[in-house]
Protein backbone atom coordinates (compact mmCIF):
# COMPACT_ATOMS: atom_id res chain seq x y z
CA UNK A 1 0.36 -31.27 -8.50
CA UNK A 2 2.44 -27.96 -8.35
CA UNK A 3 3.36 -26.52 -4.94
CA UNK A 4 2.99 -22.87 -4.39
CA UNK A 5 5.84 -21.26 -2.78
CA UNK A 6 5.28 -19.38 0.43
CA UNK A 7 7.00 -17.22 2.51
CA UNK A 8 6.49 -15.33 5.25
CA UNK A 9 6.09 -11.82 5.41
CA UNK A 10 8.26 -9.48 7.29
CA UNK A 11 6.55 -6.51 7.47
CA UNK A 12 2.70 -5.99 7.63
CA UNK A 13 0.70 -4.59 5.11
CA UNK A 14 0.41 -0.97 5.96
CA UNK A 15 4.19 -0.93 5.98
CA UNK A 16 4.28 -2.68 2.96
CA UNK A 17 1.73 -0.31 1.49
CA UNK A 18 3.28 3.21 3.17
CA UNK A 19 6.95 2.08 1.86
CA UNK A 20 5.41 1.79 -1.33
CA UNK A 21 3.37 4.90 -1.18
CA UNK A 22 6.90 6.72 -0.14
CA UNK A 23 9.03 4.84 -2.83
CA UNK A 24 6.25 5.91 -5.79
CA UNK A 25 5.82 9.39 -4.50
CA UNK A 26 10.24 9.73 -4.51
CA UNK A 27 10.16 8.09 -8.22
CA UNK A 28 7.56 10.78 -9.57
CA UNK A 29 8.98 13.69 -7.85
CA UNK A 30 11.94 12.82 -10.11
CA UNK A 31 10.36 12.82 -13.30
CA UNK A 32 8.85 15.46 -15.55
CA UNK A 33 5.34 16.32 -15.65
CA UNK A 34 3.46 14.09 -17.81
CA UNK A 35 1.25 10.97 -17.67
CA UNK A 36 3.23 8.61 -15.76
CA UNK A 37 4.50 10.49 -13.15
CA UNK A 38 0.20 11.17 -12.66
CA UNK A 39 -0.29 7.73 -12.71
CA UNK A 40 2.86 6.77 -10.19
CA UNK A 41 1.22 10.12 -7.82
CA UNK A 42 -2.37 7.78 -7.90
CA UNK A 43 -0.56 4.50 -7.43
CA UNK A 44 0.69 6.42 -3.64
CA UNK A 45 -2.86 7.71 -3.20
CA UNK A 46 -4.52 4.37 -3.43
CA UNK A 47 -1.49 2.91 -1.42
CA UNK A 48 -2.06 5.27 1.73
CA UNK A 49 -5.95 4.65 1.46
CA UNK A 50 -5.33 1.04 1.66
CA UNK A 51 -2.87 1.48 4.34
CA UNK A 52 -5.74 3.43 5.90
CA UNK A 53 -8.90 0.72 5.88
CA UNK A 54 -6.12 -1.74 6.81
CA UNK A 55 -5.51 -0.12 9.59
CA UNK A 56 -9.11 0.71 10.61
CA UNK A 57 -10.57 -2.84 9.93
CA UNK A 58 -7.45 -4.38 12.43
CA UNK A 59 -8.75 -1.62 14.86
CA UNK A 60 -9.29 -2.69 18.27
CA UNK A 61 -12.22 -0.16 18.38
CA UNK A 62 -14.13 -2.03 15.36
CA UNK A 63 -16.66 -4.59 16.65
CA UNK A 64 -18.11 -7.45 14.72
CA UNK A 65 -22.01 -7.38 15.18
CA UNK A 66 -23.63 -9.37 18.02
C-alpha cells in the first residue's frame, strides 16, 4: 500500500486563498486584454469568495443548531 505524503500547512486557507487572489490579479494586470487574462480576473474572484465563506463558517458568531 502507497503512503500519501503530508505536510503541514503554514498558512491557513484564507491566506492561502487571498495570496492567490493577489498573485492572479498582479499576473492579469500584466497581460493584454483577451481571454485569459478574463479567466485569471475570475480565478481571484472565486478566490476572495472562498476566502470569504471560509472565514464566515470559522466565525465565532456562527452557531451549530441546538
Amino acid at each position: 500500500m502507497k503512503k500519501r505524503r503530508r505536510f503541514k500547512q503554514t498558512e491557513t486557507l484564507q491566506e492561502r486563498l487571498r495570496k492567490f487572489a493577489a498573485d492572479s490579479r498582479e499576473q492579469a494586470s500584466q497581460m493584454p486584454a483577451g481571454e485569459e487574462r478574463d479567466q485569471l480576473v475570475k480565478k481571484a474572484r472565486q478566490a476572495d469568495t472562498a476566502a470569504h465563506l471560509d472565514e464566515w463558517m470559522s466565525s465565532s458568531g456562527l452557531q451549530s443548531p441546538k
